[in-house]
Protein backbone atom coordinates (compact mmCIF):
# COMPACT_ATOMS: atom_id res chain seq x y z
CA UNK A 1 0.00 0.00 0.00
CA UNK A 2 1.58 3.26 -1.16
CA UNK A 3 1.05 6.74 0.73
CA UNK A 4 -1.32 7.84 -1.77
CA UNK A 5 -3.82 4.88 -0.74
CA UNK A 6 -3.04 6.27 2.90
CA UNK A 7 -4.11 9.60 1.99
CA UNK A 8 -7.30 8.38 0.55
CA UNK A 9 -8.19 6.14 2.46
CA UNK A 10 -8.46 8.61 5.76
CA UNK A 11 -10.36 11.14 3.41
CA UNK A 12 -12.90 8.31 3.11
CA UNK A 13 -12.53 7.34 6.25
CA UNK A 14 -13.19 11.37 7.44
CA UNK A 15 -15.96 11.65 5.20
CA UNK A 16 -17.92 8.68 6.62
CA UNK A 17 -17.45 10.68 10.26
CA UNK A 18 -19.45 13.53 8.67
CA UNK A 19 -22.51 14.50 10.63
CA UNK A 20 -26.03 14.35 8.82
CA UNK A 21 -25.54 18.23 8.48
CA UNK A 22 -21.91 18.60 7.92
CA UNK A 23 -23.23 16.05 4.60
CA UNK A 24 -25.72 17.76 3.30
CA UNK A 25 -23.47 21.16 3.55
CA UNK A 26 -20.76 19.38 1.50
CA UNK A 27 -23.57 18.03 -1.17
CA UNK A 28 -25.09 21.05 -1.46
CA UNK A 29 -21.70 22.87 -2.37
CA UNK A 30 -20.84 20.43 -4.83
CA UNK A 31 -23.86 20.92 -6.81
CA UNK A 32 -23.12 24.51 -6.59
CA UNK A 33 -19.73 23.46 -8.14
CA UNK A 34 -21.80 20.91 -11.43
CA UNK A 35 -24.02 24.09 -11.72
CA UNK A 36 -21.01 26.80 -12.27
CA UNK A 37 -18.95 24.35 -14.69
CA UNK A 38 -22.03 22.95 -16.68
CA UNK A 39 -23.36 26.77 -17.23
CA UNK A 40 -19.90 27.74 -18.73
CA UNK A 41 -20.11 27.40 -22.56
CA UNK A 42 -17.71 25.18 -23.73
CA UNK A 43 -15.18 26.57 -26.35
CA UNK A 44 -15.58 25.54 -29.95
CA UNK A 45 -13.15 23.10 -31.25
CA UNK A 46 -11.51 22.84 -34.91
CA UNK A 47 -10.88 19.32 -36.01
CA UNK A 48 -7.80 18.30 -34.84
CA UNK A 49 -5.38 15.20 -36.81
CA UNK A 50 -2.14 14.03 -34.89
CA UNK A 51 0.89 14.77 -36.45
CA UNK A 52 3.83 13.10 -36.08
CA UNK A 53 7.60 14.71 -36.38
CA UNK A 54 10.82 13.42 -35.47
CA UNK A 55 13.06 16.29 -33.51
CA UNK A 56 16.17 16.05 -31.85
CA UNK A 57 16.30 15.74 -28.46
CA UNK A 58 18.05 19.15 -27.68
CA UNK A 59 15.06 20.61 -29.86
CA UNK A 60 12.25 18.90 -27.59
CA UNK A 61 14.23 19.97 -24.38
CA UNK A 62 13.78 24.00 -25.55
CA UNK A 63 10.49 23.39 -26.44
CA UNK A 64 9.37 22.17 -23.26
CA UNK A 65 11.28 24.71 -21.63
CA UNK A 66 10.04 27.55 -23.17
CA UNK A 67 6.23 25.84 -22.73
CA UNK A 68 6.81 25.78 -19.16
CA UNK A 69 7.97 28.89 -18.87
CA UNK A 70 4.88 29.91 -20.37
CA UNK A 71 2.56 27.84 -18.59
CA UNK A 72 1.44 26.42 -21.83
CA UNK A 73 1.55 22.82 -23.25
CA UNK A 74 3.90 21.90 -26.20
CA UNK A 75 0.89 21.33 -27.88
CA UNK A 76 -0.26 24.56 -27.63
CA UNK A 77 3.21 26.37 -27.80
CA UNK A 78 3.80 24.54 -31.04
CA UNK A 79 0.65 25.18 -32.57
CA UNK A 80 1.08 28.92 -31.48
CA UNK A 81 4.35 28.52 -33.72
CA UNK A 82 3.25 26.96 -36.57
CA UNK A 83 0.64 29.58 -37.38
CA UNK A 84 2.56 32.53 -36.58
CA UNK A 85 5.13 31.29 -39.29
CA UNK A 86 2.77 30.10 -41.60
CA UNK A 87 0.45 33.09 -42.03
C-alpha cells in the first residue's frame, strides 16, 4: 500500500465521520460546483489530426522549456508557432 492509498483512504474514512448536516453542507456545495462548470459554454473546437515529427532531443528539451515557462503545453506552444510562421 503506497502513501497515496493512505491519503485516501483517511479522506474516506473522514468523510464517513461527517454528521447528517456537515453532509448535506458538503452536497449542497458540490452541486453549486456541477451548476457553475455545466453553465460555462464550452469553447468551440476545430478538427484536430495528430501529427507526427521526429526532432532532436536538444530541440524537444527547448520546447518544453520555453512551454513551461509559459505555462502552456507543447501542444499549444507549437501550434502557437506553426501559425505565426505560416500566415
Amino acid at each position: 500500500m503506497s502513501r497515496f492509498d493512505d491519503i485516501l483512504g483517511a479522506a474516506g474514512k473522514q468523510q464517513s465521520k461527517a454528521s447528517p448536516e456537515q453532509a448535506k453542507a458538503n452536497h449542497d456545495s458540490s452541486d453549486a460546483r456541477t451548476e457553475f462548470w455545466s453553465a460555462m459554454e464550452k469553447p468551440e473546437r476545430s478538427p484536430t489530426i495528430k501529427l507526427s515529427v521526429s526532432v532532436p532531443l536538444t530541440l524537444n528539451e527547448l520546447v518544453e522549456e520555453k512551454a513551461r515557462s509559459l505555462g502552456i503545453s507543447k501542444n499549444e506552444l507549437i501550434n502557437k508557432m506553426l501559425t505565426y510562421l505560416l500566415e
